[in-house]
N, C-alpha and C. Protein backbone atom coordinates (compact mmCIF):
# COMPACT_ATOMS: atom_id res chain seq x y z
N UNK A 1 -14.26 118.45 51.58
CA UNK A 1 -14.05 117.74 52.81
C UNK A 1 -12.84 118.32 53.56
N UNK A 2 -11.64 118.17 52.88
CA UNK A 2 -10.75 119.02 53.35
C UNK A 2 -10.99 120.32 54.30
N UNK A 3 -11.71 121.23 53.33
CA UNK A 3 -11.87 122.70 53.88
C UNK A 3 -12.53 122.69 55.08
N UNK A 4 -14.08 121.73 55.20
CA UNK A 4 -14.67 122.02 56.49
C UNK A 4 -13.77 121.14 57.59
N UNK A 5 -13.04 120.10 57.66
CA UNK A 5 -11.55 119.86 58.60
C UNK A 5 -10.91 120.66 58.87
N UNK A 6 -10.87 121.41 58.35
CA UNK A 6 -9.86 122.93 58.57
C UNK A 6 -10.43 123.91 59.49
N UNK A 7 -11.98 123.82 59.09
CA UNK A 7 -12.72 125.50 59.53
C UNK A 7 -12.62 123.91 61.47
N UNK A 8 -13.22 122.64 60.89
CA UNK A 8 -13.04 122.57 62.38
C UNK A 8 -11.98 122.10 63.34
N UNK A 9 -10.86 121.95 62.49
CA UNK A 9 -9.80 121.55 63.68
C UNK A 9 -8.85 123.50 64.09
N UNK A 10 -9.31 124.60 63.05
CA UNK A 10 -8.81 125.42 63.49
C UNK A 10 -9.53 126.63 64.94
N UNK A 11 -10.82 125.81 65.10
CA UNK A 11 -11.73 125.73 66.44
C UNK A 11 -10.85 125.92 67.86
N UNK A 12 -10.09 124.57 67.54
CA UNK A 12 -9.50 124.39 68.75
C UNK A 12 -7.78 124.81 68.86
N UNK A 13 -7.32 125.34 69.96
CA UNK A 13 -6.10 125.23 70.06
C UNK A 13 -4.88 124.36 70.38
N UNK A 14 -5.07 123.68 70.34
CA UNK A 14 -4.00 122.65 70.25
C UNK A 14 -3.27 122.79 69.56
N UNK A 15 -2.00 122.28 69.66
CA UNK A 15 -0.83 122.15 68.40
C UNK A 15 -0.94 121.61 67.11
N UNK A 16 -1.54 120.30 67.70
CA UNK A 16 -1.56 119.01 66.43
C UNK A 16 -3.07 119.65 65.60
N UNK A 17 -4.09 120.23 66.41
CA UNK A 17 -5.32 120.47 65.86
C UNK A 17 -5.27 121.59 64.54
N UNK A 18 -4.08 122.47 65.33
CA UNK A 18 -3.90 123.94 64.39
C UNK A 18 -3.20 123.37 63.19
N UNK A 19 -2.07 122.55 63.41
CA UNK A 19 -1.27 121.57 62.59
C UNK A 19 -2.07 120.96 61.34
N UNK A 20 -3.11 120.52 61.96
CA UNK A 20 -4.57 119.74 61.29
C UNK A 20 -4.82 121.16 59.91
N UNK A 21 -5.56 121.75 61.07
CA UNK A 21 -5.95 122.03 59.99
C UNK A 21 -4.89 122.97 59.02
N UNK A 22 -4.11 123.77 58.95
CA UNK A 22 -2.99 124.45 57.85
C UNK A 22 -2.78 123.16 57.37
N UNK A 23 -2.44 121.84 57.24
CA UNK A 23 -2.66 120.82 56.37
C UNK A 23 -3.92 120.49 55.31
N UNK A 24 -4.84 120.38 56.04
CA UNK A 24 -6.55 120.65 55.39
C UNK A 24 -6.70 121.48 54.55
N UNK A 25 -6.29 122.71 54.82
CA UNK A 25 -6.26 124.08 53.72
C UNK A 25 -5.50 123.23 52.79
N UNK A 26 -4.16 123.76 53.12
CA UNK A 26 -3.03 123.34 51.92
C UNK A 26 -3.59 121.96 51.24
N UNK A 27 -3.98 120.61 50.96
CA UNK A 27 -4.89 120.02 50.63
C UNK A 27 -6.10 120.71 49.82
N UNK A 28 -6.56 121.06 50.30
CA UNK A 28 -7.91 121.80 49.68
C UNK A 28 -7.39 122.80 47.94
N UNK A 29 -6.48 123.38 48.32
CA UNK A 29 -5.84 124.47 47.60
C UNK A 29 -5.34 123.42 46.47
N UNK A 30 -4.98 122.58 46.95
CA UNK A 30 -4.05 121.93 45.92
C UNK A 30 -4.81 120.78 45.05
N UNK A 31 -6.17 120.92 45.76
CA UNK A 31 -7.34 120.08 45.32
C UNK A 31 -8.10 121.07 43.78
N UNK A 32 -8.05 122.26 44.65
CA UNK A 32 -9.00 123.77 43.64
C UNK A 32 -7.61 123.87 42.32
N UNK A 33 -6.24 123.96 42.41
CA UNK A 33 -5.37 123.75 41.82
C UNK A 33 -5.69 122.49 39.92
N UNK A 34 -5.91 121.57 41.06
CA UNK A 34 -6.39 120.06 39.85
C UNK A 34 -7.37 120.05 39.11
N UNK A 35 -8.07 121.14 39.71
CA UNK A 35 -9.83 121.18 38.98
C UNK A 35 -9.55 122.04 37.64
């Protein structure tokens, strides 16, 4: 869930969107990390 938030808030340019998603990744990573 994380990851595809990422592929779509890094779509758009916005601040908070790009913000979005490098959060989403980092999340994700730290999700693949726990497994």
């Amino acid at each position: 869930m994380c990851e595809a938030c990422a592929v779509e808030c890094a779509k758009h340019e916005n601040d908070h969107c790009q913000e979005c998603s490098k959060v989403c990744r980092q999340c994700a990573e730290e999700c693949r990390r726990m497994v």
